[in-house]
C-alpha atoms as a PDB file:
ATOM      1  CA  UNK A   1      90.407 119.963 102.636  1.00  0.00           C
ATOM      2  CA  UNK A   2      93.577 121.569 104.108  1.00  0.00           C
ATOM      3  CA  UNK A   3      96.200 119.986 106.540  1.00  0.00           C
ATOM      4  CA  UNK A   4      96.603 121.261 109.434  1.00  0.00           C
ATOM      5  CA  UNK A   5     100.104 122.228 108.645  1.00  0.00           C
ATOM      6  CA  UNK A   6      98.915 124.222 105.522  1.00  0.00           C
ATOM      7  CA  UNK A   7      96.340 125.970 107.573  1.00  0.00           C
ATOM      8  CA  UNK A   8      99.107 126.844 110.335  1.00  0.00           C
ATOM      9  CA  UNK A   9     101.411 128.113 107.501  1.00  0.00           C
ATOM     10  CA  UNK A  10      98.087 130.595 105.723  1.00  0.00           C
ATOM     11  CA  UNK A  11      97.142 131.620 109.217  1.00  0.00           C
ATOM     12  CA  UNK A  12     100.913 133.070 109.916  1.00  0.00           C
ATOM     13  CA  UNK A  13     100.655 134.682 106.382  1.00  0.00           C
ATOM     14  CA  UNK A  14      97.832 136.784 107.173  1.00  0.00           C
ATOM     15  CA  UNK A  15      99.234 137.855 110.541  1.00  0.00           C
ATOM     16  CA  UNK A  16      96.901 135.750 112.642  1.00  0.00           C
ATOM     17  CA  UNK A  17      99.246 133.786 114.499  1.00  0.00           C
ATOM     18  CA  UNK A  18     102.844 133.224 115.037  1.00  0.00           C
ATOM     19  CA  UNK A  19     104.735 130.248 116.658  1.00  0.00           C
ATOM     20  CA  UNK A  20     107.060 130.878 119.747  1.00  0.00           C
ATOM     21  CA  UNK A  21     108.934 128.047 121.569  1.00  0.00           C
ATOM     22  CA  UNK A  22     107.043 125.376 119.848  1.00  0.00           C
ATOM     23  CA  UNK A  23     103.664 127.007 120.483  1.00  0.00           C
ATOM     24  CA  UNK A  24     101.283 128.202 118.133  1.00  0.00           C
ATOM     25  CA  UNK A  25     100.416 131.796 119.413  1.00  0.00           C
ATOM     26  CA  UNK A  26      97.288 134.194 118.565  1.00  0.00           C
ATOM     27  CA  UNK A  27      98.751 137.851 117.589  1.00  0.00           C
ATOM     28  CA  UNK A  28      96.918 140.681 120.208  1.00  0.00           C
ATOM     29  CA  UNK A  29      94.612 141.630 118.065  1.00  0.00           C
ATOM     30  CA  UNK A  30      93.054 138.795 118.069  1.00  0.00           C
ATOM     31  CA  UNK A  31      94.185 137.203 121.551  1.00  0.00           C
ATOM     32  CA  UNK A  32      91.453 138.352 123.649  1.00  0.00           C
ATOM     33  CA  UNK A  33      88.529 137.456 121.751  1.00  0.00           C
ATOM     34  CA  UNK A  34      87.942 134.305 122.612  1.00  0.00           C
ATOM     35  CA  UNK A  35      89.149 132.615 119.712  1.00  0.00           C
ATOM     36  CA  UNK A  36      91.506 129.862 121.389  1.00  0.00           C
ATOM     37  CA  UNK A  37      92.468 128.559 124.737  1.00  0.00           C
ATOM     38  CA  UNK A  38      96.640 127.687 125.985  1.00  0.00           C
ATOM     39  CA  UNK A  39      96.145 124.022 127.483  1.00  0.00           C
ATOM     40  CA  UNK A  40      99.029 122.247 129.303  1.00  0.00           C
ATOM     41  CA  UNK A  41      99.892 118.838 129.185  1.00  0.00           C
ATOM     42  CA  UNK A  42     101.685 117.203 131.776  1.00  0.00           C
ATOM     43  CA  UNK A  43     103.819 113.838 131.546  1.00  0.00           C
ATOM     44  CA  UNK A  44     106.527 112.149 133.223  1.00  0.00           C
ATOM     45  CA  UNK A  45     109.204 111.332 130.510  1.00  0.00           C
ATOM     46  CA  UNK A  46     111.797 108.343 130.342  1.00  0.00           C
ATOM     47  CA  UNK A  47     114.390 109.853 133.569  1.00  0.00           C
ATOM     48  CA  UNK A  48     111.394 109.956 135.739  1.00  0.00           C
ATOM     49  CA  UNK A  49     111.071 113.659 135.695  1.00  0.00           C
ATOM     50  CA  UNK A  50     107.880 115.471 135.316  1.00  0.00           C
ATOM     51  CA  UNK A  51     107.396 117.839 132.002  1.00  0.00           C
ATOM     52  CA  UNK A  52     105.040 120.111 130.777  1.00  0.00           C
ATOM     53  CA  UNK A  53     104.121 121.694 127.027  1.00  0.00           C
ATOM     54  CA  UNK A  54     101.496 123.486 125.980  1.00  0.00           C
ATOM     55  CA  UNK A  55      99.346 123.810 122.860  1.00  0.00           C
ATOM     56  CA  UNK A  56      97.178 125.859 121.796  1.00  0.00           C
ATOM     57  CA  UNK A  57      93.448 124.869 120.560  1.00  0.00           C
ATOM     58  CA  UNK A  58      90.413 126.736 118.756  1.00  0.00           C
ATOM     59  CA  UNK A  59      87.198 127.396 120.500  1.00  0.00           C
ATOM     60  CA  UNK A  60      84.129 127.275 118.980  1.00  0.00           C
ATOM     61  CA  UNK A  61      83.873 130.917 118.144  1.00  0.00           C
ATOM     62  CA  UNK A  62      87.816 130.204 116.890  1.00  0.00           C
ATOM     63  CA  UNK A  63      85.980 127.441 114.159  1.00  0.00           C
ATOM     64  CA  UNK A  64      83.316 130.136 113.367  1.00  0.00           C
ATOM     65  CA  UNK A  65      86.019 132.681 112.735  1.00  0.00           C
ATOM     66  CA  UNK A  66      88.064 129.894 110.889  1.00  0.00           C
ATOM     67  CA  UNK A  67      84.917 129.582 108.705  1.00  0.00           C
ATOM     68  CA  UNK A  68      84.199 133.152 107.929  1.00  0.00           C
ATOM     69  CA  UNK A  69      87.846 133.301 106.966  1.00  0.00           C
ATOM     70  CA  UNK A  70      87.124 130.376 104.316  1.00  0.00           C
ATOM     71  CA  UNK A  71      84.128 131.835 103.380  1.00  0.00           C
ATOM     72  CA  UNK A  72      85.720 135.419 102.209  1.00  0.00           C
ATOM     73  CA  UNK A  73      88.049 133.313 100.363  1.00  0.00           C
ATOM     74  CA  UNK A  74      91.347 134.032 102.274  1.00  0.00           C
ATOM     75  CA  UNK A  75      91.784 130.151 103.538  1.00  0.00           C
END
């Protein structure tokens, strides 16, 4: 029952993740744990010109942490 802009916000509070050019970013302790993945999206925009961004998106073992963290009560 939270947005996904509230859960953003709560997971920068507790120093899991910060936001850099746009991006949603994991802090190291948690970056190599399996917890999310970088994708990139590719599109051509209105001049004609191919772009890129990327995102960032939870694994599964990302939602199980995501859960444990609601379950101690910190979401």
């Amino acid at each position: 029952k939270m947005s996904g802009v509230a859960l953003n916000k709560k997971l920068q509070e507790l120093g899991i993740q910060y936001r850099q050019s746009g991006t949603w970013m994991l802090y190291s302790q948690y970056r190599d744990k399996g917890l999310h993945q970088i994708r990139v999206n590719r599109y051509v925009n209105h001049k004609g010109e191919v772009m890129s961004n990327q995102y960032m998106v939870w694994t599964e073992k990302g939602r199980l942490f995501l859960h444990s963290l609601k379950a101690e009560g910190k979401l």
